[in-house]
Protein backbone atom coordinates (compact mmCIF):
# COMPACT_ATOMS: atom_id res chain seq x y z
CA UNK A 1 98.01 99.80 80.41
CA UNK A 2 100.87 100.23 78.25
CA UNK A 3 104.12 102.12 78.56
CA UNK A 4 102.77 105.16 77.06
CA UNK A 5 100.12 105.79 79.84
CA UNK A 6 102.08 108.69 81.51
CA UNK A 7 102.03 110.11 77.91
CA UNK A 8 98.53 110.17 77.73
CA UNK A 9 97.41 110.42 80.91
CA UNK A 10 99.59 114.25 80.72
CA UNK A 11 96.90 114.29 77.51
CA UNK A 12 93.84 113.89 79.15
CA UNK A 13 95.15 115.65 82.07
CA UNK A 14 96.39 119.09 79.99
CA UNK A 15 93.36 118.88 77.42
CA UNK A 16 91.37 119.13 81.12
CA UNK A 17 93.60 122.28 81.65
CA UNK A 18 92.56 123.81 78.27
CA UNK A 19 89.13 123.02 78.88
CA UNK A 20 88.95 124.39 82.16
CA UNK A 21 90.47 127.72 81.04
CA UNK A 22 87.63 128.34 78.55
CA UNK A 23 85.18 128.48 81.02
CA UNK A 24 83.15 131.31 82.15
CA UNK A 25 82.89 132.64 85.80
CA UNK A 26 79.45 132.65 86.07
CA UNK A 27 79.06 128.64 84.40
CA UNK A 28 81.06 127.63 87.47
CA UNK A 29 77.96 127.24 89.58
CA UNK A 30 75.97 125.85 86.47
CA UNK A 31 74.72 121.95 86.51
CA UNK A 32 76.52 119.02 85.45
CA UNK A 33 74.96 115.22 84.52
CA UNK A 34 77.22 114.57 87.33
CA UNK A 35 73.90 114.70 89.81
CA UNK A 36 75.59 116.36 92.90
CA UNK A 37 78.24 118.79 90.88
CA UNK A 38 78.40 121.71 89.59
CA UNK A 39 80.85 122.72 87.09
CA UNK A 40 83.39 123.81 90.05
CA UNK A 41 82.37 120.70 91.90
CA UNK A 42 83.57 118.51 88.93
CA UNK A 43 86.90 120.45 88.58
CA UNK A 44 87.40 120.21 92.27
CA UNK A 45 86.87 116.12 92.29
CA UNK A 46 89.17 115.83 89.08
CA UNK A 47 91.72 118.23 91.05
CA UNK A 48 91.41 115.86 93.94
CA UNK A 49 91.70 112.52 92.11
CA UNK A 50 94.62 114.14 90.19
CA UNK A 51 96.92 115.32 93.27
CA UNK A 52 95.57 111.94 95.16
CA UNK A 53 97.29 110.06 92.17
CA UNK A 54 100.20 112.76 92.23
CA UNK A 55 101.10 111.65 95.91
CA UNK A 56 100.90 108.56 94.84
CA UNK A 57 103.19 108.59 91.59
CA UNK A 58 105.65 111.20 94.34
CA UNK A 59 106.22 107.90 96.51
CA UNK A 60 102.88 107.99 98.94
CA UNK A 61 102.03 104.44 100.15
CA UNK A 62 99.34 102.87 101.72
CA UNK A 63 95.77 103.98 101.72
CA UNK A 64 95.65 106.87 99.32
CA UNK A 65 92.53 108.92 99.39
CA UNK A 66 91.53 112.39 97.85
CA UNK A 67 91.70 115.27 100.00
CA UNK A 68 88.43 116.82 100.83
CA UNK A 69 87.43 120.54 100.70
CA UNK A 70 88.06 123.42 97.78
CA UNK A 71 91.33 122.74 95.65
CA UNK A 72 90.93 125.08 93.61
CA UNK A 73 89.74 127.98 95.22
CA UNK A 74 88.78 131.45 93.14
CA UNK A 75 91.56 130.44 90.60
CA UNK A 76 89.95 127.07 89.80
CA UNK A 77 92.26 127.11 85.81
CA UNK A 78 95.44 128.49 87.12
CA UNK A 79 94.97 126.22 90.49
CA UNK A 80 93.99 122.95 88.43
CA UNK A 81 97.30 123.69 85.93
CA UNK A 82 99.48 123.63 89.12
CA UNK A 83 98.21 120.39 90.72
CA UNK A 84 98.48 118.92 87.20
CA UNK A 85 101.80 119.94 86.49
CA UNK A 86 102.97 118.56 89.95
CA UNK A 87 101.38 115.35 89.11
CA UNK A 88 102.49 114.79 86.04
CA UNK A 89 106.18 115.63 87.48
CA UNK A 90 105.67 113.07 89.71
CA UNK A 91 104.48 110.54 87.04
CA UNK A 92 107.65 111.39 84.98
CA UNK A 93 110.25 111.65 87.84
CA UNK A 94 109.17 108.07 88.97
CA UNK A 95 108.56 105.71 86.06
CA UNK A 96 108.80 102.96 88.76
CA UNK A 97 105.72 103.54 89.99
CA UNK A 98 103.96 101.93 87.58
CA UNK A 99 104.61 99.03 88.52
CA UNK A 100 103.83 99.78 92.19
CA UNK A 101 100.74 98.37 94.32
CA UNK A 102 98.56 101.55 94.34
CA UNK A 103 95.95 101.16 97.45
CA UNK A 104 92.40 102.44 96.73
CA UNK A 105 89.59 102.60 98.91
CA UNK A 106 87.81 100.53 96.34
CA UNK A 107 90.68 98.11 95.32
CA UNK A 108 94.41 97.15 94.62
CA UNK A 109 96.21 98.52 91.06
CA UNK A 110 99.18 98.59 89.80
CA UNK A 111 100.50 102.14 88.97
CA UNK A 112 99.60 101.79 85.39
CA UNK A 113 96.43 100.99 86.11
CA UNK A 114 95.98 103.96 88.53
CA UNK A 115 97.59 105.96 86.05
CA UNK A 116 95.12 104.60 83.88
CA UNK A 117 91.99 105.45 86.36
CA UNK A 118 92.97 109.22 86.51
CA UNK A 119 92.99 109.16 82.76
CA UNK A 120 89.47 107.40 82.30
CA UNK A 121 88.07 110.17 85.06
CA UNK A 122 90.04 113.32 82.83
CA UNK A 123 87.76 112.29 79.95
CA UNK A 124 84.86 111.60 81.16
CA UNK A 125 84.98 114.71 83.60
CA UNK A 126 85.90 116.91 80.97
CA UNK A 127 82.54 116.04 79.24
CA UNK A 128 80.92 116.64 82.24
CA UNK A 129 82.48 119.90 82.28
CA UNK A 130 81.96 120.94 78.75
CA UNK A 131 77.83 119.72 78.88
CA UNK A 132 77.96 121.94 82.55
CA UNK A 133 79.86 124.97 81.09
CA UNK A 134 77.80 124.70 77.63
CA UNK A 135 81.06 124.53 75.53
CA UNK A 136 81.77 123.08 72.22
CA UNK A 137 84.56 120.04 73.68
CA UNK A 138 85.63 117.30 71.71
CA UNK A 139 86.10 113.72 73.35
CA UNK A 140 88.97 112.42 71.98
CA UNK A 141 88.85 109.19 70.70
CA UNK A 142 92.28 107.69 71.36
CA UNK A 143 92.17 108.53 74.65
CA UNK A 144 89.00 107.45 75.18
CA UNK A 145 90.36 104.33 73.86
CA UNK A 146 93.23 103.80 76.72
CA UNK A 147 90.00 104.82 78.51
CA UNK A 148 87.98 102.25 78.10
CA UNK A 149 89.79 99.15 79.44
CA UNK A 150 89.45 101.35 83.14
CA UNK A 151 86.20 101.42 82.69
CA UNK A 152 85.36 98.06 82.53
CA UNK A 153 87.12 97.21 84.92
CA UNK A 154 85.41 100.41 87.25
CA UNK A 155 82.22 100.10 86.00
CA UNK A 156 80.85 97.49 88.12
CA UNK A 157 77.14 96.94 88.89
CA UNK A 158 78.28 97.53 92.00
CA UNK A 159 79.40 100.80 91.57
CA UNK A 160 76.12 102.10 89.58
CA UNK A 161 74.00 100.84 92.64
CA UNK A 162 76.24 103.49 94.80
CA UNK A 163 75.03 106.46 91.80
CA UNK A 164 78.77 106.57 90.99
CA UNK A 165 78.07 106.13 86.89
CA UNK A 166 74.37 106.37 85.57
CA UNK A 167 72.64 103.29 83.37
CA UNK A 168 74.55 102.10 80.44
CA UNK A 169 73.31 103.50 76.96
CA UNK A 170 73.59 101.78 73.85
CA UNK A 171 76.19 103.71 71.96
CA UNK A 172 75.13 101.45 68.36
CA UNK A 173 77.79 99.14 66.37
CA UNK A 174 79.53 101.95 64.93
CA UNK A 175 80.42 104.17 67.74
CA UNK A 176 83.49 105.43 67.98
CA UNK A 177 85.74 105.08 71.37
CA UNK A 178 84.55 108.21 73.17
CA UNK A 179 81.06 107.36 72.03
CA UNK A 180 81.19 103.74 73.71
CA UNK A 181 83.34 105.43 76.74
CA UNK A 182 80.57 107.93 77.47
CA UNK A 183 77.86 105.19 76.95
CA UNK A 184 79.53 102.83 79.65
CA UNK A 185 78.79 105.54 81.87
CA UNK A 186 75.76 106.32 81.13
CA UNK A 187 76.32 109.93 79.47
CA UNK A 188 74.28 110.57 75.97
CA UNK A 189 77.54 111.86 74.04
């Protein structure tokens, strides 16, 4: 990850923010190709990975894990733009961090890296949300590009056998960054 990933992870993170604003009430409860979420269910894990990565970017160490339960309660836009903007306080406040050991229940990182791994779930959670919600959403492709390093690195077979990413399409030789991101993880983008 390179110097810039606070930049773009406030990208991914704020583009997840405008997203989430768009969409309707009654899509909350709708169905995402995340099998166990709904639309709320994927805003609620992206709130939790974001504020998890907040604590840790605010000075947190050892074990950090999400917090469990609602996040974002009847409010889920306005509530998701105020864990974001804490967290990406916390990312700029403490430019340190990055090169901190972050502690994950599924591995070691340095804080670019983790910065990194909330970015990689921002994008591919807002397509979640998008296909869920049924709204026109754009991928983009240069952050799917800081993206995709993440995910091969969290894309393990491993991690497919636990149902955390589906089968891996074949995106074809021209596909462009969020094509071959959403492919790793088995969405048809």
């Amino acid at each position: 990850m390179g110097p810039g990933i606070v930049q773009n992870l406030g990208e991914s993170l704020l583009s997840a923010a405008d997203l989430i604003d768009r969409v309707p009430r009654a899509s909350l409860a709708a169905a995402t190709p995340c099998a166990d979420w709904d639309v709320l269910g994927v805003i609620n894990h992206l709130a939790a990975v974001t504020e998890k990565f907040g604590r840790f970017a605010a000075g947190s160490t050892g074990l950090i894990r999400q917090l469990g339960g609602d996040l974002v309660g009847d409010e889920p836009a306005r509530s998701f733009r105020r864990i974001v903007g804490r967290a990406l306080e916390a990312w700029r406040d403490h430019p340190e961090v990055l090169e901190t050991v972050c502690i994950l229940p599924f591995g070691r990182f340095d804080g670019a890296t983790a910065a990194g791994i909330n970015l990689f779930d921002a994008v591919v959670h807002q397509w979640d949300i998008a296909a869920g919600a049924d709204l026109d959403h754009a991928v983009n492709d240069d952050l799917s590009a800081v993206a995709l390093p993440v995910a091969r690195l969290l894309v393990t077979d491993e991690a497919r056998r636990s149902d955390h990413y589906g089968a891996p399409v074949a995106p074809g030789p021209d596909a462009l960054p969020s094509a071959r991101l959403l492919a790793l993880v088995g969405r048809r983008g």
